[in-house]
C-alpha atoms as a PDB file:
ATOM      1  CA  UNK A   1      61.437  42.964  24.561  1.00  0.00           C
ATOM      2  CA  UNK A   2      65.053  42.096  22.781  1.00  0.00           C
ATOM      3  CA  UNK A   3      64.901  42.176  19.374  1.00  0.00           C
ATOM      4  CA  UNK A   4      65.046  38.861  17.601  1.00  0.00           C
ATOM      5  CA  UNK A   5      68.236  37.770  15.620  1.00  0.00           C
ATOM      6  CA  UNK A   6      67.444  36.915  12.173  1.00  0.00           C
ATOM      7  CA  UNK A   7      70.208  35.595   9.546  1.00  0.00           C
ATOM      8  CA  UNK A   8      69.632  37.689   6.207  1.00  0.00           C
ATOM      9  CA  UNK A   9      69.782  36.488   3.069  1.00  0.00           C
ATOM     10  CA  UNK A  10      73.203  38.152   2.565  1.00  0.00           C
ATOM     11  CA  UNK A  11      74.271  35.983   5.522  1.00  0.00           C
ATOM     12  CA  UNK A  12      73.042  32.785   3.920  1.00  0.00           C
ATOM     13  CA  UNK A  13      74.205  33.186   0.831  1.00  0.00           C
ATOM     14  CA  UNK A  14      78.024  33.868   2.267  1.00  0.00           C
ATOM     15  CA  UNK A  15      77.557  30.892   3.802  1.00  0.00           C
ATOM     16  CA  UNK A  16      76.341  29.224   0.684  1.00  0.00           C
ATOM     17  CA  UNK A  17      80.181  30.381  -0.760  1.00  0.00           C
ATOM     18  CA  UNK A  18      81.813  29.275   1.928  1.00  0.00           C
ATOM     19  CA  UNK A  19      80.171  25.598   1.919  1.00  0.00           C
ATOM     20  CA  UNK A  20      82.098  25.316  -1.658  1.00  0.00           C
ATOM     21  CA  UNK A  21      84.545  24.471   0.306  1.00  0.00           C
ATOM     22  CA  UNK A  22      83.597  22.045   2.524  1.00  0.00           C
ATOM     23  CA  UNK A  23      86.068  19.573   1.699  1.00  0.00           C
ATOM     24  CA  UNK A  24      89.310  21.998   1.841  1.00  0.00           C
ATOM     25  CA  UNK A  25      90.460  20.657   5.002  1.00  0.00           C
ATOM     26  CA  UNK A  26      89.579  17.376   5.399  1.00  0.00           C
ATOM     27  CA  UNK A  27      91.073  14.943   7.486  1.00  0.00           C
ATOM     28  CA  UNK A  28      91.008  11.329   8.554  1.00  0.00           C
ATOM     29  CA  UNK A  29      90.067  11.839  12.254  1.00  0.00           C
ATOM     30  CA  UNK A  30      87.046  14.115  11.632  1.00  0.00           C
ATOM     31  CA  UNK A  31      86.569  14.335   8.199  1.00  0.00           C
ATOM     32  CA  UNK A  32      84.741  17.456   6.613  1.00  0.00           C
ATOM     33  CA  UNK A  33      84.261  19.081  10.256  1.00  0.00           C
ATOM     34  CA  UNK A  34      86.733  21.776   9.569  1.00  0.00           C
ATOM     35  CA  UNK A  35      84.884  23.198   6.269  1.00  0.00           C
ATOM     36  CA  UNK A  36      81.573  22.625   7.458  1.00  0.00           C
ATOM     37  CA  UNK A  37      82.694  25.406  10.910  1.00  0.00           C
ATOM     38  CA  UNK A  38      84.301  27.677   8.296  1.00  0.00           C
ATOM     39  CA  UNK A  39      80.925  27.311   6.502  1.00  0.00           C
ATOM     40  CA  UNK A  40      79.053  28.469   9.388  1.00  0.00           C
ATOM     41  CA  UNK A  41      81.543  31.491  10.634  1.00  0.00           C
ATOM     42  CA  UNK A  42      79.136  34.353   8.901  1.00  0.00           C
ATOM     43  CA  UNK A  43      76.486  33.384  10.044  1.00  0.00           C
ATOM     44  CA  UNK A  44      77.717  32.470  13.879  1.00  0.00           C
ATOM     45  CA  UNK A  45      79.300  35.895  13.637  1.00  0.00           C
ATOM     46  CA  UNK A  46      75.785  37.275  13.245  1.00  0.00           C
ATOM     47  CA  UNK A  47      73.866  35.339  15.960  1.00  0.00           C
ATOM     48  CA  UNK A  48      76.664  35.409  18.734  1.00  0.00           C
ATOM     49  CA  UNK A  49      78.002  39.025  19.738  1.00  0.00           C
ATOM     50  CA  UNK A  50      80.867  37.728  22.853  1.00  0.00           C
ATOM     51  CA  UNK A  51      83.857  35.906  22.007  1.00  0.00           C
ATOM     52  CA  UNK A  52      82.961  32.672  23.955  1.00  0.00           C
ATOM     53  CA  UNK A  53      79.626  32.488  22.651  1.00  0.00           C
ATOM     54  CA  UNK A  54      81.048  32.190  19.619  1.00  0.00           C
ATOM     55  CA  UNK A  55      83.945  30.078  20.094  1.00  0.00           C
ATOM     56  CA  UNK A  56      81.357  27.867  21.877  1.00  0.00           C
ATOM     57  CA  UNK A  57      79.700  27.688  18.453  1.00  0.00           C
ATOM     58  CA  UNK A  58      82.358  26.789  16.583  1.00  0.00           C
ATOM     59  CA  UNK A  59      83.365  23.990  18.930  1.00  0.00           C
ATOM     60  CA  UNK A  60      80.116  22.272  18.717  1.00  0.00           C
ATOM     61  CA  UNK A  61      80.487  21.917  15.385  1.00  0.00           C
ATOM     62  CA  UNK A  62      83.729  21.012  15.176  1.00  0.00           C
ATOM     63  CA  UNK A  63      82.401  17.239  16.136  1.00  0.00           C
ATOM     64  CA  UNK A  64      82.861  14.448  13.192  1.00  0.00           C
ATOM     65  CA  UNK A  65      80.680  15.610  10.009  1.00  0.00           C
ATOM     66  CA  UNK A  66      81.351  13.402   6.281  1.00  0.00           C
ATOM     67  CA  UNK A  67      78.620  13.028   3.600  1.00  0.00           C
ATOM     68  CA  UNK A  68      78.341  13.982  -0.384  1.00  0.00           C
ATOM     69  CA  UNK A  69      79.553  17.397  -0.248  1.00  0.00           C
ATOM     70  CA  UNK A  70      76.146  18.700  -2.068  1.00  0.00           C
ATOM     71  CA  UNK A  71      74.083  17.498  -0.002  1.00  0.00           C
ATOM     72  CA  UNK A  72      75.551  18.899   2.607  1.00  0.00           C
ATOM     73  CA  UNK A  73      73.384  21.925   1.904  1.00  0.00           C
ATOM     74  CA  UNK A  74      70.019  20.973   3.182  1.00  0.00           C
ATOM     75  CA  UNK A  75      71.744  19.772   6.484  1.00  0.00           C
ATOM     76  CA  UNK A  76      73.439  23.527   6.679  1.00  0.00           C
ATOM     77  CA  UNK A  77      70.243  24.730   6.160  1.00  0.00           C
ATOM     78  CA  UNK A  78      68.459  23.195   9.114  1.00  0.00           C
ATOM     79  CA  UNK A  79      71.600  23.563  11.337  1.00  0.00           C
ATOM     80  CA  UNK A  80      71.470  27.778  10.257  1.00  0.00           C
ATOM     81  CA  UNK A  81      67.716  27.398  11.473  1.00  0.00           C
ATOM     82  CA  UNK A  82      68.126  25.970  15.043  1.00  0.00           C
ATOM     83  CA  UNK A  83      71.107  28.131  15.844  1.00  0.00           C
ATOM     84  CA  UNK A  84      68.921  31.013  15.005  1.00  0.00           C
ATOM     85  CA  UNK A  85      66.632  29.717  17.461  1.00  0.00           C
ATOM     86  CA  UNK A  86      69.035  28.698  20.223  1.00  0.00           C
ATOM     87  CA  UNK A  87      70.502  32.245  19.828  1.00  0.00           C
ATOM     88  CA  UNK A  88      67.076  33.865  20.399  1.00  0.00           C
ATOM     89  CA  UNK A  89      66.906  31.691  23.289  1.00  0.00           C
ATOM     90  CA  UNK A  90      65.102  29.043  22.093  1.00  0.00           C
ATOM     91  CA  UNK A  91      65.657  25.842  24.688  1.00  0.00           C
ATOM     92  CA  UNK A  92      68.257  23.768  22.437  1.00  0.00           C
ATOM     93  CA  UNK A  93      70.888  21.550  23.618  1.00  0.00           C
ATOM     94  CA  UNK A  94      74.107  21.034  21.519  1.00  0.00           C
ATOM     95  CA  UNK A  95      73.270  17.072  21.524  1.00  0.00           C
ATOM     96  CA  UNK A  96      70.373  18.030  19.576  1.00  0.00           C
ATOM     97  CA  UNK A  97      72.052  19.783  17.323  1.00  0.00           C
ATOM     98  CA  UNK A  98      74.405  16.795  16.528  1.00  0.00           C
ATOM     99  CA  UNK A  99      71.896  14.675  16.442  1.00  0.00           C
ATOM    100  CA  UNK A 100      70.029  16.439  13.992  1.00  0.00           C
ATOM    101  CA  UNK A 101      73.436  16.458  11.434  1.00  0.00           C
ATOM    102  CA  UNK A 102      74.871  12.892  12.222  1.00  0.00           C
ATOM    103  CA  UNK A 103      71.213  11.512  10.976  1.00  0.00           C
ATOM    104  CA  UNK A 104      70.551  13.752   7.960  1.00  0.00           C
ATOM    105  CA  UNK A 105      74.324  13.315   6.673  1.00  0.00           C
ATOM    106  CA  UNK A 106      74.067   9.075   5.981  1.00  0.00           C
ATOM    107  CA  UNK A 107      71.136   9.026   4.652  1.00  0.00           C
ATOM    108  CA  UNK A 108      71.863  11.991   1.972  1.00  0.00           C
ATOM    109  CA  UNK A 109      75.458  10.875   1.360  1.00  0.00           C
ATOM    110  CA  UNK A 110      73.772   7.798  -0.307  1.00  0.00           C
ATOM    111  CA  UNK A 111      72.113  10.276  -2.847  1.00  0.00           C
ATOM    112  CA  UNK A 112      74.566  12.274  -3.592  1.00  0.00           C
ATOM    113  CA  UNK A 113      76.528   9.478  -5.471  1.00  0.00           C
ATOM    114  CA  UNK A 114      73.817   8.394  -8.023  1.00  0.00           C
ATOM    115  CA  UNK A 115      73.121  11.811  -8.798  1.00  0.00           C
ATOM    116  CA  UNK A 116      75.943  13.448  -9.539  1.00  0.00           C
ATOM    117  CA  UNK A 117      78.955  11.370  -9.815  1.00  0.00           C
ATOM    118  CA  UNK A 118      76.803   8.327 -11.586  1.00  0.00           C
ATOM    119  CA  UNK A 119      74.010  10.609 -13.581  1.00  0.00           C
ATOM    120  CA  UNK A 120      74.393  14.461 -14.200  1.00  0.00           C
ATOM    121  CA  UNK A 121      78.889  14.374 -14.101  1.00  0.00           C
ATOM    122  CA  UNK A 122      78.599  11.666 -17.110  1.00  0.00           C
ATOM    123  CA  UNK A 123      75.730  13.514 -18.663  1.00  0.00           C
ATOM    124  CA  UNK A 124      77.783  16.415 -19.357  1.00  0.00           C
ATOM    125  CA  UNK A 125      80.911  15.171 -19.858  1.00  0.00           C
ATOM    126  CA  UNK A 126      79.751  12.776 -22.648  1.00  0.00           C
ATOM    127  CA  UNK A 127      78.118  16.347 -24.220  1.00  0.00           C
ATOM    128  CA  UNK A 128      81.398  17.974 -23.626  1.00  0.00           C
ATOM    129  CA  UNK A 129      83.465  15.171 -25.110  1.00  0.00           C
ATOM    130  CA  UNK A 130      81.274  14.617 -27.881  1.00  0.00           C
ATOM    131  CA  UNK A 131      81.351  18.499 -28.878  1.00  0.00           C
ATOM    132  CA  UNK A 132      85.512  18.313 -28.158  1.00  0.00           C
ATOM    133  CA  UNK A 133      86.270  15.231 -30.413  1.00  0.00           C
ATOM    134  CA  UNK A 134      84.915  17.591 -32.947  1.00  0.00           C
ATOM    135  CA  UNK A 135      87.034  20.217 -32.525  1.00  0.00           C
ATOM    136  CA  UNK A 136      84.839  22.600 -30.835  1.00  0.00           C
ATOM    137  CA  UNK A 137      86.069  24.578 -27.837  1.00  0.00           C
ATOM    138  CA  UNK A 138      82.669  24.910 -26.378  1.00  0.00           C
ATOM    139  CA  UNK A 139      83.343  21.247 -25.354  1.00  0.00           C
ATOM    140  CA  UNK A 140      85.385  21.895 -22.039  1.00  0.00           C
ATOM    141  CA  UNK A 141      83.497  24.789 -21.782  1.00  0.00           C
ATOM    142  CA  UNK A 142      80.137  23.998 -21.614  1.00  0.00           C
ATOM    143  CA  UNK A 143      80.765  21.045 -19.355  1.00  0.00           C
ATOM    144  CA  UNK A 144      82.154  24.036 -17.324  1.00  0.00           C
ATOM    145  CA  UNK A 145      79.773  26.182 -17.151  1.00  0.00           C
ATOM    146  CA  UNK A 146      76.661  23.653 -16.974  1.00  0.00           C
ATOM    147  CA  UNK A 147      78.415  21.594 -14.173  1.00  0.00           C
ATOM    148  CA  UNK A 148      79.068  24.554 -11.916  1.00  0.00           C
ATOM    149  CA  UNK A 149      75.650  26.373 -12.487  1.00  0.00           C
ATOM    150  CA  UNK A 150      73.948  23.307 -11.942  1.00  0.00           C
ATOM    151  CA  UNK A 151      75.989  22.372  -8.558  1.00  0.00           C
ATOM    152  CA  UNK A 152      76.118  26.376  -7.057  1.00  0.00           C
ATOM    153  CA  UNK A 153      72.030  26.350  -7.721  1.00  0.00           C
ATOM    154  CA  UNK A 154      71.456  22.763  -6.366  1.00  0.00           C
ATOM    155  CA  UNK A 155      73.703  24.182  -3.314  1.00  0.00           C
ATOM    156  CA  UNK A 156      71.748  27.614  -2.680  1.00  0.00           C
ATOM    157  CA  UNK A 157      68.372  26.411  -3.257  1.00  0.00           C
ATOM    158  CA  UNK A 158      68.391  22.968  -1.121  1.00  0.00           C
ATOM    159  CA  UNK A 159      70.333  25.149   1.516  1.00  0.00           C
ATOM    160  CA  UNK A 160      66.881  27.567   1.716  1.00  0.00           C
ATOM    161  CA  UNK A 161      64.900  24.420   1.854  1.00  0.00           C
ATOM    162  CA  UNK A 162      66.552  23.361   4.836  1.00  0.00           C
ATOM    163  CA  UNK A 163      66.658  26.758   6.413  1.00  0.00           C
ATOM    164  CA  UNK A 164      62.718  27.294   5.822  1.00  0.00           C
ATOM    165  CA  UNK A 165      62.097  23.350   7.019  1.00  0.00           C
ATOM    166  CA  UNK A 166      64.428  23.620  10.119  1.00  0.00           C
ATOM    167  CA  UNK A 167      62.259  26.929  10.977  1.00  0.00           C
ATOM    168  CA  UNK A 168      58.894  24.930  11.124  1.00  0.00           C
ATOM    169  CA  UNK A 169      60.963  22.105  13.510  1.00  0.00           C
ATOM    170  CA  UNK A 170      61.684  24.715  15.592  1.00  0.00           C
ATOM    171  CA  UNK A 171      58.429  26.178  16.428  1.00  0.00           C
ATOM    172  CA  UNK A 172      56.973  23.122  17.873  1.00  0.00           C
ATOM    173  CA  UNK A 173      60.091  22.051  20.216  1.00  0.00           C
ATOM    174  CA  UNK A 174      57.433  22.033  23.095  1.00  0.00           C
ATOM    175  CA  UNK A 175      55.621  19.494  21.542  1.00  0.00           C
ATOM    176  CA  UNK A 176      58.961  17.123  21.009  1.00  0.00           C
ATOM    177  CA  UNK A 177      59.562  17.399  17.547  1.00  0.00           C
ATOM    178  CA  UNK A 178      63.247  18.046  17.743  1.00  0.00           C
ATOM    179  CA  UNK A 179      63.646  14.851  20.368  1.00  0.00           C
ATOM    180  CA  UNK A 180      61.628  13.076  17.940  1.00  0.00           C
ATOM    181  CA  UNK A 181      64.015  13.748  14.887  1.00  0.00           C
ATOM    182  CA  UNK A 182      66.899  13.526  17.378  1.00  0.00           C
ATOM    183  CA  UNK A 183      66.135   9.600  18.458  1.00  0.00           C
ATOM    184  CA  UNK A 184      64.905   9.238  14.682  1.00  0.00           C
ATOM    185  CA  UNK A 185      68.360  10.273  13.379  1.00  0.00           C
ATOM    186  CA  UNK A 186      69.691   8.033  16.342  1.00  0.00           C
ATOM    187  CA  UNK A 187      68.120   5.035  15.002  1.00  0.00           C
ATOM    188  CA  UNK A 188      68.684   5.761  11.630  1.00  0.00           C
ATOM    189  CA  UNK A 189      72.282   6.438  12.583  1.00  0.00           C
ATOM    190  CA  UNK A 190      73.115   2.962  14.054  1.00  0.00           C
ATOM    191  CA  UNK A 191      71.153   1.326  10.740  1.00  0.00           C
ATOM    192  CA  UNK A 192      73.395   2.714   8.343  1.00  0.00           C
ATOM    193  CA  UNK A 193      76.284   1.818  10.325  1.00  0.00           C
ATOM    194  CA  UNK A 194      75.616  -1.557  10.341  1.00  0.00           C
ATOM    195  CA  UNK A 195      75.385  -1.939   6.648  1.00  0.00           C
ATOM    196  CA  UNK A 196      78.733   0.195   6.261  1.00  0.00           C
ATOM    197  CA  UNK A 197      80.241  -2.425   8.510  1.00  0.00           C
ATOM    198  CA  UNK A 198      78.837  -5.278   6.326  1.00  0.00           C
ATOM    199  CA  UNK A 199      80.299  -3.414   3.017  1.00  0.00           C
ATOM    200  CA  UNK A 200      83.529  -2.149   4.247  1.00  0.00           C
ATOM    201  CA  UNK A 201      84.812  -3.653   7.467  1.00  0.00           C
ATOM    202  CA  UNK A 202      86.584  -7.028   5.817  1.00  0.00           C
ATOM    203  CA  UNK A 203      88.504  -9.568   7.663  1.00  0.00           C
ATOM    204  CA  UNK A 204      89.962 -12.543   6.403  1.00  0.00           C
ATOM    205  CA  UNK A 205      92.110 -15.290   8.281  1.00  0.00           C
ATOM    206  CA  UNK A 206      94.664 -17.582   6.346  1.00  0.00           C
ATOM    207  CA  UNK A 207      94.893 -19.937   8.909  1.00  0.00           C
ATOM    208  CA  UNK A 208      94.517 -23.454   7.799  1.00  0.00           C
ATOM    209  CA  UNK A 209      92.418 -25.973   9.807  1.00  0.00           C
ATOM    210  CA  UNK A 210      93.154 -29.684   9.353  1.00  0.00           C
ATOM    211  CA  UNK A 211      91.663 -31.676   5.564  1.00  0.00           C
ATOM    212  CA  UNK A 212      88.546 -33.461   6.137  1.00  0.00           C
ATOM    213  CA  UNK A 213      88.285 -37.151   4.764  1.00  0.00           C
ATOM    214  CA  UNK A 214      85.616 -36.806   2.304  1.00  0.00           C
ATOM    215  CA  UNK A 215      83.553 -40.066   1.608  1.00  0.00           C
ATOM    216  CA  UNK A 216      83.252 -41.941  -1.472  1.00  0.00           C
ATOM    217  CA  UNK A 217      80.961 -40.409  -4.209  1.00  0.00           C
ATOM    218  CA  UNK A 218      82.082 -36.885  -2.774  1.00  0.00           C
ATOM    219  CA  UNK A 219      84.968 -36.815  -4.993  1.00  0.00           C
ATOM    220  CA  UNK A 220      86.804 -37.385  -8.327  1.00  0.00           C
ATOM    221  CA  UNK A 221      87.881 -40.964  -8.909  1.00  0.00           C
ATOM    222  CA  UNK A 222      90.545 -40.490 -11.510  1.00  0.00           C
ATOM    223  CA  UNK A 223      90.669 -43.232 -13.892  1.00  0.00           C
ATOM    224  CA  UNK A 224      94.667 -44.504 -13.934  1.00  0.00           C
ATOM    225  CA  UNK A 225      96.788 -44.511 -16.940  1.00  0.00           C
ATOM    226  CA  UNK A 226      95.279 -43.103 -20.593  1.00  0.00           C
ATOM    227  CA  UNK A 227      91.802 -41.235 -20.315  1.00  0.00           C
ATOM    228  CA  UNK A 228      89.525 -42.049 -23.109  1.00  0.00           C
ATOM    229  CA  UNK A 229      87.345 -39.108 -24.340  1.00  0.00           C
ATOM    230  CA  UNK A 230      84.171 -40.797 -22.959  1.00  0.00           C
ATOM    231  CA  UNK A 231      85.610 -40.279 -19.372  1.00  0.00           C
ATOM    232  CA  UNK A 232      87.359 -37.135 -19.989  1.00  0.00           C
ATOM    233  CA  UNK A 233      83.846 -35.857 -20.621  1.00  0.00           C
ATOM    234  CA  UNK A 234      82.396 -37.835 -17.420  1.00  0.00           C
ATOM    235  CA  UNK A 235      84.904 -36.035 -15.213  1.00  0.00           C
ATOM    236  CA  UNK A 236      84.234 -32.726 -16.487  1.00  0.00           C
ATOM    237  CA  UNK A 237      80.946 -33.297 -15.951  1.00  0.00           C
ATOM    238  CA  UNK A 238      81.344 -33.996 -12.364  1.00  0.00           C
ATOM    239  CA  UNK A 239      84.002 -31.171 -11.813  1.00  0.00           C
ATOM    240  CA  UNK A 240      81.046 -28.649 -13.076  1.00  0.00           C
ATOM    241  CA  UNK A 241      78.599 -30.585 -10.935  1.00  0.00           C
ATOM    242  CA  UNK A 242      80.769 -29.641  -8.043  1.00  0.00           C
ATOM    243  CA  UNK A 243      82.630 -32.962  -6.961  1.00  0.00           C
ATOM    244  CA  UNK A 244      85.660 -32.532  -5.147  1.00  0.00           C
ATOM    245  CA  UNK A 245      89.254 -32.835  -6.984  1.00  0.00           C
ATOM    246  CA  UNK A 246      91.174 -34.453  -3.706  1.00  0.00           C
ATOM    247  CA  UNK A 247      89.881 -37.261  -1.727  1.00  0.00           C
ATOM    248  CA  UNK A 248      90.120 -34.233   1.097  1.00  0.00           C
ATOM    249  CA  UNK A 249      88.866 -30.979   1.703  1.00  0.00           C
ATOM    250  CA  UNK A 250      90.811 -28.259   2.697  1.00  0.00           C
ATOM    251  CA  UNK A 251      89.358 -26.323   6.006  1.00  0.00           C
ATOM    252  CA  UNK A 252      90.319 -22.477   7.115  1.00  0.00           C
ATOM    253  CA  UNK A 253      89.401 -20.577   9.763  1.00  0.00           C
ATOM    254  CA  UNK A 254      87.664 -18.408   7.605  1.00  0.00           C
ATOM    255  CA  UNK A 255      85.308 -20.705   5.766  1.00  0.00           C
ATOM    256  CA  UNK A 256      84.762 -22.052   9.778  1.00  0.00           C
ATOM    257  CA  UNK A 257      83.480 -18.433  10.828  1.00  0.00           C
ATOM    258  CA  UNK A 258      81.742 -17.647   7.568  1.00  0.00           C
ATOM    259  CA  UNK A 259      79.854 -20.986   8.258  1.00  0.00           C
ATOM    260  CA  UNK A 260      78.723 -20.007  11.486  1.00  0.00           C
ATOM    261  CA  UNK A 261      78.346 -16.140  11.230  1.00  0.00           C
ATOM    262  CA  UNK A 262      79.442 -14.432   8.222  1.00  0.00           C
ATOM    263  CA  UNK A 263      80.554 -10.787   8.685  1.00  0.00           C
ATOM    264  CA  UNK A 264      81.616 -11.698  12.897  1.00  0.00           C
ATOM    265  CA  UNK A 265      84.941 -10.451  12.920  1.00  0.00           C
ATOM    266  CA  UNK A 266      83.935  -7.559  11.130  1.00  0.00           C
ATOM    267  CA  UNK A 267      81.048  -7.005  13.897  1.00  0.00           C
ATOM    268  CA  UNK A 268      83.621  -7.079  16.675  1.00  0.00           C
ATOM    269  CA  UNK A 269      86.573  -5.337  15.466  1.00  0.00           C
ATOM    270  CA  UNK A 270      83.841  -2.156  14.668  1.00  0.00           C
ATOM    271  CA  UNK A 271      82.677  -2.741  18.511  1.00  0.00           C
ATOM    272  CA  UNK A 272      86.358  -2.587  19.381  1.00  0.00           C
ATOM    273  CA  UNK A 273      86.907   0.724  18.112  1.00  0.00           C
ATOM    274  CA  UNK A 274      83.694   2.355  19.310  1.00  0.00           C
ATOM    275  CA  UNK A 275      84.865   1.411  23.034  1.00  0.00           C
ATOM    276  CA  UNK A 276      88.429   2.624  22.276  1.00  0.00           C
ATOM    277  CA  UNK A 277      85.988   5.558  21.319  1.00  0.00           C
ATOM    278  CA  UNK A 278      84.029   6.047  24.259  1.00  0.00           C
ATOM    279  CA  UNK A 279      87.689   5.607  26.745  1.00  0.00           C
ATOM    280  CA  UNK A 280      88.615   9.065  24.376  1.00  0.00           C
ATOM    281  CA  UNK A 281      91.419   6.904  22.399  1.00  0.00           C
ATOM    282  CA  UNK A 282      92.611   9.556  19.843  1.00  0.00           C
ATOM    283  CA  UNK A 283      90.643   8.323  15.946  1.00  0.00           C
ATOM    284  CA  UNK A 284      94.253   8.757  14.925  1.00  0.00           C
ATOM    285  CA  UNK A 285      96.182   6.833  17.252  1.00  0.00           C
ATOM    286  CA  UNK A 286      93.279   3.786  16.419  1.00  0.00           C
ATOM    287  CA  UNK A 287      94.087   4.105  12.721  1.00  0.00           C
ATOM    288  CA  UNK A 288      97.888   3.401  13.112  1.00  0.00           C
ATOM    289  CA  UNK A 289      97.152   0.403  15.235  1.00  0.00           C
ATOM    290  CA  UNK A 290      94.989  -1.238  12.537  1.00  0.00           C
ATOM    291  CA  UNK A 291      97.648  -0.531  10.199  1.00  0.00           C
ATOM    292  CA  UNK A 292     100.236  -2.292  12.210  1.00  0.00           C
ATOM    293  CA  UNK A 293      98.046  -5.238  13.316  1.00  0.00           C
ATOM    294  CA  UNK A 294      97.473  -5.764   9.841  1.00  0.00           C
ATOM    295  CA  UNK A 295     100.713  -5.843   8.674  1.00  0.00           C
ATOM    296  CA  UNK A 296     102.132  -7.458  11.472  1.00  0.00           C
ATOM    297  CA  UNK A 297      99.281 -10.516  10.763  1.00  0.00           C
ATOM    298  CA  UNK A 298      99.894 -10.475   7.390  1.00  0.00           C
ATOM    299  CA  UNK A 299     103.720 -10.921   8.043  1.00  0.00           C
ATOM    300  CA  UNK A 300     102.686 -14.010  10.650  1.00  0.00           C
ATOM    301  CA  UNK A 301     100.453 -15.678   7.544  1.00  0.00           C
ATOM    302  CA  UNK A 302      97.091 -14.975  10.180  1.00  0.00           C
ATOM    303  CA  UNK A 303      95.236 -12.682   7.812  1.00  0.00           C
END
């Protein structure tokens, strides 16, 4: 019988260092995947003895990785776990794996935020700026050392959370656990990015459609020559009851879409990329090509 690998705490905690630095290479095509692999290096040094198993290793998870570098520890946790078991020889497929990262990242990146860039950062800068404006240089200093101790320990400890949950997901893979998390994540996956397409995927056309003819009563009859205050007063009242100014209103292409589906052209460009995507169209090479659409439309007076 082969002994069984097991990553010591010495190996978890240098990767706890390392994933300090998650965000020391990133990059617009895949993000944080280059700190999250040198995160992992100790410990895939431990688990994989040959030089392809390892480089094997490293390429699977040098795949697309971005959420709130803190809570990025839990995820390294469970990942730690089920490459412990795939190196004993535990049946588990890279896709799983993925799966397992791609829906634990959205999900967590959303907590990150209002935790500690909306609720402990402020916290302890207001106590550090409140002891400063004294004149005490325990100000900068304790903001220091409280902001650090409390991120390092929130790293370390949710990292051994996820290390001791991904071990019980792993000892019931024959009863579809993993699969089960993997199409969860899946799911999961595709709802949050549908609501980052509604929040951050904006298109707007400046094309102008031809004035509609609005009826009478639908508009502002403005009284010729001198305005008395009585009708001053009637106009503004139905300005702020929402009467038209013009005798015609003006009609874009936007309000036209909005009207029908709101968000459409949002909806399509995002399934535009994807299938660049899928026909292996560099990330990179998409980016410039939005760039220049966009400027080229806004030069045209289209968007």
């Amino acid at each position: 019988m082969t002994e069984q690998l097991k990553l010591t705490k010495s190996d978890r905690q240098k990767v706890w260092w390392r994933s300090t630095f998650l965000q020391g290479s990133w990059n617009y095509e895949r993000m944080q995947n280059m700190g999250w692999a040198y995160a992992l290096i100790p410990a895939l040094k431990k688990l994989y003895t040959t030089k392809e198993d390892r480089a094997a290793a490293l390429e699977r998870h040098m795949e697309f990785f971005n959420t709130h570098p803190y809570v990025a520890a839990p995820i390294i946790g469970v990942t730690l776990a089920l490459e412990e078991e795939k190196a004993n020889g535990t049946e588990i497929d890279n896709t799983a794996i993925q799966g397992v990262k791609i829906g634990m990242m959205g999900p967590l990146a959303g907590i990150g935020d209002p935790v500690f860039w909306f609720t402990v950062r402020p916290i302890l800068g207001a106590l550090g700026a409140s002891l400063a404006q004294s004149g005490n240089i325990m100000g900068p200093i304790l903001f220091f050392v409280l902001w650090n101790a409390i991120r390092m320990a929130f790293l370390w400890y949710t990292q051994e959370f996820g290390y001791k949950s991904g071990k019980e997901i792993t000892k019931d893979l024959s009863g579809g656990i993993l699969q089960d998390i993997t199409k969860g994540a899946s799911i999961l996956g595709m709802f949050i990015l549908a609501v980052l397409v509604e929040r951050w995927v904006s298109i707007n056309f400046t094309v102008n459609l031809p004035s509609t003819k609005l009826s009478e009563g639908a508009y502002i009859a403005f009284p010729k020559g001198n305005v008395t205050g009585a009708e001053l007063q009637g106009i503004l009242g139905d300005a702020l009851s929402g009467l038209s100014l013009t005798p015609e209103k003006a009609n874009t292409l936007q309000a036209q879409l909005n009207s029908l589906i709101p968000g459409l052209a949002g909806l399509l460009l995002t399934f535009l990329c994807m299938w660049l995507l899928k026909k292996k169209v560099s990330p990179i090479v998409i980016i410039v090509a939005l760039f220049a659409v966009g400027i080229l439309a806004r030069l045209a007076h289209i968007m």
